[in-house]
PDB file of N, CA and C in Angstrom:
ATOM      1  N   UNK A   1     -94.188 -46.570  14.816  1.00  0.00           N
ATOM      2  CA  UNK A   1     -94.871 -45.412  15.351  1.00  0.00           C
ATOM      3  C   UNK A   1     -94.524 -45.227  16.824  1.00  0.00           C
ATOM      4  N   UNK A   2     -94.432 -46.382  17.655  1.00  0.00           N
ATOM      5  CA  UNK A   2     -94.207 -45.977  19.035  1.00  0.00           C
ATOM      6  C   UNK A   2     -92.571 -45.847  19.047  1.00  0.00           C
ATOM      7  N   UNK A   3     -91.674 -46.009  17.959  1.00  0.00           N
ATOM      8  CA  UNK A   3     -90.397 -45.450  18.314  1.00  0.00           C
ATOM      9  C   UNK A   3     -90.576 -44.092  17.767  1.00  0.00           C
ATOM     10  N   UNK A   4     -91.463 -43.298  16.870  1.00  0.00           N
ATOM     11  CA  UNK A   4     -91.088 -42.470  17.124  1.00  0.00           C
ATOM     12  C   UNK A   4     -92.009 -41.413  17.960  1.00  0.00           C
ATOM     13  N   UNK A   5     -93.037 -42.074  18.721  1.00  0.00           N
ATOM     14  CA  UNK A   5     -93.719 -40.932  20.136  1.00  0.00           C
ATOM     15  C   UNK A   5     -92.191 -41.062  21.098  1.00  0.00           C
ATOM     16  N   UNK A   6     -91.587 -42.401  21.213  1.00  0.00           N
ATOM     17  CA  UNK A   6     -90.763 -42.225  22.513  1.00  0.00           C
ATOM     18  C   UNK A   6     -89.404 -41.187  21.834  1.00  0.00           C
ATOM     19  N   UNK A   7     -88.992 -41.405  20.606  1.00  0.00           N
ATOM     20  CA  UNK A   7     -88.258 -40.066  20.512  1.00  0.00           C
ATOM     21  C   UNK A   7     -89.043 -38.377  20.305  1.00  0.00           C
ATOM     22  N   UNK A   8     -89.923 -38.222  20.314  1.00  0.00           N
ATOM     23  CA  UNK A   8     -90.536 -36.958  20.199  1.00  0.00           C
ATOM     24  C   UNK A   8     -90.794 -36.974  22.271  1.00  0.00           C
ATOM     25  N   UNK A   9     -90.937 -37.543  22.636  1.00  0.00           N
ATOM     26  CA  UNK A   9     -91.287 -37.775  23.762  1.00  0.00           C
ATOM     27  C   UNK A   9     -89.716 -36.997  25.279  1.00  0.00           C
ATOM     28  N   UNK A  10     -88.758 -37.544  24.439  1.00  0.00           N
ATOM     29  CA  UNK A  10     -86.893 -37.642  24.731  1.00  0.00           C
ATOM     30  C   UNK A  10     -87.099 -36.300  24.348  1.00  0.00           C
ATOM     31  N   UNK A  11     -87.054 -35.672  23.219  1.00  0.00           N
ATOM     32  CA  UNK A  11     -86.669 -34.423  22.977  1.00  0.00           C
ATOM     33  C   UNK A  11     -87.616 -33.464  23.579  1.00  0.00           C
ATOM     34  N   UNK A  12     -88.609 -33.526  24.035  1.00  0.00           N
ATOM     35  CA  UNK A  12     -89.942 -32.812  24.567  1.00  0.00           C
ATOM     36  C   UNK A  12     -88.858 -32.605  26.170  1.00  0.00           C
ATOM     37  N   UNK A  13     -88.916 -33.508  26.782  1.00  0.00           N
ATOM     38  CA  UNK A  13     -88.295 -33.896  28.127  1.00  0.00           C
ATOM     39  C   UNK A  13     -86.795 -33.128  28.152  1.00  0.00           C
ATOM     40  N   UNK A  14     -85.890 -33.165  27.154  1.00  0.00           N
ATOM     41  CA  UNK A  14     -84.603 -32.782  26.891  1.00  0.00           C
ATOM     42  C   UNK A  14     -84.777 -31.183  27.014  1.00  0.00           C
ATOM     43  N   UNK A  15     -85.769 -30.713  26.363  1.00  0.00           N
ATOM     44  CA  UNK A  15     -86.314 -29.338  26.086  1.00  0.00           C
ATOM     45  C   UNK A  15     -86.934 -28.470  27.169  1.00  0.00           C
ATOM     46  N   UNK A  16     -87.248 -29.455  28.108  1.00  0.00           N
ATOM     47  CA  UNK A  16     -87.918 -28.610  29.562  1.00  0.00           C
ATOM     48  C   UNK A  16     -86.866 -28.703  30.106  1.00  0.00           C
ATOM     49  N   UNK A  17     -86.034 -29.859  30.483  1.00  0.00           N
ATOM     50  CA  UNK A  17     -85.001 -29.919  31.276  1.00  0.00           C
ATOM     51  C   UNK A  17     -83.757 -28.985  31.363  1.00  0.00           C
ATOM     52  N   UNK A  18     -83.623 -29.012  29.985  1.00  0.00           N
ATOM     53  CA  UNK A  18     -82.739 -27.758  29.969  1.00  0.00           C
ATOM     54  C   UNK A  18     -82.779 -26.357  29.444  1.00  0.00           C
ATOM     55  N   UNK A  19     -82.317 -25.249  29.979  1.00  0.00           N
ATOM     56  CA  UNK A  19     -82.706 -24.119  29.280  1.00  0.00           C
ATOM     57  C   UNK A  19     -81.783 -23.789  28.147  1.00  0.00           C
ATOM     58  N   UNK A  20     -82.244 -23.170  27.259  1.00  0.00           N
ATOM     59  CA  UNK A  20     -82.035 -22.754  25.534  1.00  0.00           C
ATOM     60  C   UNK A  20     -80.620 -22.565  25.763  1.00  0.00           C
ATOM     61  N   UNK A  21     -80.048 -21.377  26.650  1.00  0.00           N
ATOM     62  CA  UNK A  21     -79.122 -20.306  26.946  1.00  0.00           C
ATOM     63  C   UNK A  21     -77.690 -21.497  27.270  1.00  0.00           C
ATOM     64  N   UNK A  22     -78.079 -21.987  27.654  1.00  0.00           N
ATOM     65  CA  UNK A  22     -77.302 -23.237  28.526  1.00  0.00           C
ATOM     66  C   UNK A  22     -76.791 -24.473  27.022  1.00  0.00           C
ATOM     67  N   UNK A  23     -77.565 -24.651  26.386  1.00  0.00           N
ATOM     68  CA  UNK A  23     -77.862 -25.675  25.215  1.00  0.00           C
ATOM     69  C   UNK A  23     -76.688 -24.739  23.960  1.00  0.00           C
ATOM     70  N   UNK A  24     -77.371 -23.142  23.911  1.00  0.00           N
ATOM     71  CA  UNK A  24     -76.754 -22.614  22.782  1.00  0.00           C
ATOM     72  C   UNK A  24     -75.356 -22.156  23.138  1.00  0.00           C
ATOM     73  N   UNK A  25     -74.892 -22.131  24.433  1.00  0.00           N
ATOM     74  CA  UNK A  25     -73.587 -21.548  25.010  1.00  0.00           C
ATOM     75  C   UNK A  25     -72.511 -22.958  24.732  1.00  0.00           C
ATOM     76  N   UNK A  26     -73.199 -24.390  25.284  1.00  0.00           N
ATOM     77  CA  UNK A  26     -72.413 -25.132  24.446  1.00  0.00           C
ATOM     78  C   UNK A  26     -72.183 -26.094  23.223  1.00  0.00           C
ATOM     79  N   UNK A  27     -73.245 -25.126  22.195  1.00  0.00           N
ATOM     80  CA  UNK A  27     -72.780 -25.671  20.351  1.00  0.00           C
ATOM     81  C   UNK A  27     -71.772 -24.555  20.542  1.00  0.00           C
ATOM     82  N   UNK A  28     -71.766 -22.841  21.021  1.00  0.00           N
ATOM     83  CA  UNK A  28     -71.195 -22.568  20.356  1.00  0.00           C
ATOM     84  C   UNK A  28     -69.501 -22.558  21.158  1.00  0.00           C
ATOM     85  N   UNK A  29     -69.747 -23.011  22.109  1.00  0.00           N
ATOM     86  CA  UNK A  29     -68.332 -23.510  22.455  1.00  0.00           C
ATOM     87  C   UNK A  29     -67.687 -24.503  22.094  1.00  0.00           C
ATOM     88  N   UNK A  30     -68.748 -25.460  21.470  1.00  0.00           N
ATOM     89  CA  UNK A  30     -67.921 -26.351  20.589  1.00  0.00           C
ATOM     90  C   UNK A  30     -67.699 -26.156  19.219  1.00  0.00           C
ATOM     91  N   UNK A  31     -68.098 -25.235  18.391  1.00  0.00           N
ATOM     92  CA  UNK A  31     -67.792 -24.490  17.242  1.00  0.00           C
ATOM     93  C   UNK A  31     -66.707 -23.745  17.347  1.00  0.00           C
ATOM     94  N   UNK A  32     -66.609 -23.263  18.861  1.00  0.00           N
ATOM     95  CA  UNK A  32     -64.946 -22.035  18.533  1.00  0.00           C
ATOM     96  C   UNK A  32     -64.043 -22.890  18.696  1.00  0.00           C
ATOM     97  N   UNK A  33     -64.104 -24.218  19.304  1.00  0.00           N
ATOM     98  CA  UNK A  33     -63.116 -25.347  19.713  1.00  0.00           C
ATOM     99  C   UNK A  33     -62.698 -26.096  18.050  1.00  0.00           C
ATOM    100  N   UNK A  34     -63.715 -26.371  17.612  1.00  0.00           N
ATOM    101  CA  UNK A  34     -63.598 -26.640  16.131  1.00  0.00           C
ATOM    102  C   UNK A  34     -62.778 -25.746  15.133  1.00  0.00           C
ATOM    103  N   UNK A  35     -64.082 -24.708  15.855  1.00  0.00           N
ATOM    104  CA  UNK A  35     -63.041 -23.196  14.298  1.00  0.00           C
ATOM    105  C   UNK A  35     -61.337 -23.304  14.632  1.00  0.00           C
ATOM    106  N   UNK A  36     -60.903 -23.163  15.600  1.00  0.00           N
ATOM    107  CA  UNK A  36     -59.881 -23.160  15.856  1.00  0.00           C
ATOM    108  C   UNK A  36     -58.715 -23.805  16.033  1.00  0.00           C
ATOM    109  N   UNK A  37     -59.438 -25.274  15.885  1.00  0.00           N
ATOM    110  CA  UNK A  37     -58.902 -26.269  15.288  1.00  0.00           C
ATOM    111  C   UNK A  37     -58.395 -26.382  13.974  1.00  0.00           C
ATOM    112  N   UNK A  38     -59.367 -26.606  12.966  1.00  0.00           N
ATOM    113  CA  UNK A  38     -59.561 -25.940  11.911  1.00  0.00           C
ATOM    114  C   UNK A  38     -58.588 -25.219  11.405  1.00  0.00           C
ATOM    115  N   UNK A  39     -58.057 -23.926  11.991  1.00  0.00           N
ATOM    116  CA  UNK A  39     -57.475 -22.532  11.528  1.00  0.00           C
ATOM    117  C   UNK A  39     -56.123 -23.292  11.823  1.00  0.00           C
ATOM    118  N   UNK A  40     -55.638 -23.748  12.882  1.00  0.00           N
ATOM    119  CA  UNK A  40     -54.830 -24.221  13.199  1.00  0.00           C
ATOM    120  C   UNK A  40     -54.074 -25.051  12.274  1.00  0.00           C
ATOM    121  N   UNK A  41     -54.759 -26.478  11.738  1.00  0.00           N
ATOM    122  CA  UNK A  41     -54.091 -27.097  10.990  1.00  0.00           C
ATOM    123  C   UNK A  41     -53.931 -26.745   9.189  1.00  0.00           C
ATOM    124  N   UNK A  42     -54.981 -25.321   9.070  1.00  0.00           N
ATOM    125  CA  UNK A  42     -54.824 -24.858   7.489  1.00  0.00           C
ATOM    126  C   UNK A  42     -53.446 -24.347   8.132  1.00  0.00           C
ATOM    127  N   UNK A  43     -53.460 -23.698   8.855  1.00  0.00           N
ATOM    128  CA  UNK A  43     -51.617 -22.545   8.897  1.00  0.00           C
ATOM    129  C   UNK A  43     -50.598 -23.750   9.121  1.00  0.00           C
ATOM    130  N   UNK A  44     -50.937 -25.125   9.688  1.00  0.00           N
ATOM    131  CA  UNK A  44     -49.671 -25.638   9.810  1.00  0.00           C
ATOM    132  C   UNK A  44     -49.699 -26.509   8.373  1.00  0.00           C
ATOM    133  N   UNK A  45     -50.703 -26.764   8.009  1.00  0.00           N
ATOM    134  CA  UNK A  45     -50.398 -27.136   6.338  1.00  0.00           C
ATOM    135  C   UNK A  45     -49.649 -26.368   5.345  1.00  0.00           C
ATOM    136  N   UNK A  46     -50.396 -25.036   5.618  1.00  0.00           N
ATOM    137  CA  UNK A  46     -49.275 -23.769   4.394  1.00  0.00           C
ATOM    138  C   UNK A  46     -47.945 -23.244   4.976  1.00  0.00           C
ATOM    139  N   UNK A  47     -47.604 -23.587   5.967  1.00  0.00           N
ATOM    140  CA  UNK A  47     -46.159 -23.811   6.439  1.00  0.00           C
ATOM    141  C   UNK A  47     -45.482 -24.694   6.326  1.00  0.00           C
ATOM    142  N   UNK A  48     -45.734 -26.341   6.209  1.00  0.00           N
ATOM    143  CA  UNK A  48     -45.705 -27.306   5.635  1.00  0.00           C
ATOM    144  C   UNK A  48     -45.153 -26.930   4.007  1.00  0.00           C
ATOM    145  N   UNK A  49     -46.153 -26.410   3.091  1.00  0.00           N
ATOM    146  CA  UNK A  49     -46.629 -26.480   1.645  1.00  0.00           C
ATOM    147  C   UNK A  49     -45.384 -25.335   1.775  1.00  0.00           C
ATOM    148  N   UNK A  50     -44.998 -24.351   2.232  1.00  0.00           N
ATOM    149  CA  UNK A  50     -43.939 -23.158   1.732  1.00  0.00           C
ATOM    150  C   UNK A  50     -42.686 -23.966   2.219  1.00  0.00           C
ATOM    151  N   UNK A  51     -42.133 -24.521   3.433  1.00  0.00           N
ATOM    152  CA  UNK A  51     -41.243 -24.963   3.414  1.00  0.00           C
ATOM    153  C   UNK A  51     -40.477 -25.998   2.367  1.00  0.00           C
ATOM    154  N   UNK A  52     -41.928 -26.626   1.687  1.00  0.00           N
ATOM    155  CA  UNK A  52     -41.562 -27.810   0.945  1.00  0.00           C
ATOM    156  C   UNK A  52     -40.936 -27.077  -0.535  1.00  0.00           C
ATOM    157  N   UNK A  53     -41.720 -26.008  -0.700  1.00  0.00           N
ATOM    158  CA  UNK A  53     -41.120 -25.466  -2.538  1.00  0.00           C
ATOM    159  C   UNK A  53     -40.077 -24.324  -1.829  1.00  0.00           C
ATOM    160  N   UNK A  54     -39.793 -24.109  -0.559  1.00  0.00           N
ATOM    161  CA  UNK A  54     -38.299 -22.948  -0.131  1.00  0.00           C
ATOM    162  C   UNK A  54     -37.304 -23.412  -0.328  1.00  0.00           C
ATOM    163  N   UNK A  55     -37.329 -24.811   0.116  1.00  0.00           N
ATOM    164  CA  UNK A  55     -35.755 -25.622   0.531  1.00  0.00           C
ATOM    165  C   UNK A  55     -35.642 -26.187  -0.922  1.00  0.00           C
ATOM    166  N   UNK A  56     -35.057 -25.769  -1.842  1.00  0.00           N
ATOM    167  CA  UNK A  56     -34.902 -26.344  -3.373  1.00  0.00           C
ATOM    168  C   UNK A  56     -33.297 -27.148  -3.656  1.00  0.00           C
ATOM    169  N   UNK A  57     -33.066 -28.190  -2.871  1.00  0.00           N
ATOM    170  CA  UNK A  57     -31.606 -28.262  -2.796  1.00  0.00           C
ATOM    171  C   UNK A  57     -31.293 -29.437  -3.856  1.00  0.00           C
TER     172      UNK A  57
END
């Protein structure tokens, strides 16, 4: 029980300290860093996957 007042306690403290705007600007900068990651290695996979059935030698 007292581990979890001192984590309700952390996130209470985490929550004044910082503002929302500030918190939600960087998930979603780390989501476009991801997405784009992401996008990145599907296109270098299906460039990969077409080169492999083009070159039929």
């Amino acid at each position: 029980m007292n581990s979890l007042l001192k984590k309700i306690t952390f996130l209470l403290l985490i929550s004044f300290l910082f503002s929302s705007c500030s918190v939600i600007s960087g998930i979603f900068k780390a989501g476009i860093g991801v997405g784009v990651f992401i996008v990145i290695a599907i296109v270098a996979i299906l460039i990969f996957i077409i080169k492999k059935f083009s070159s039929k030698d």
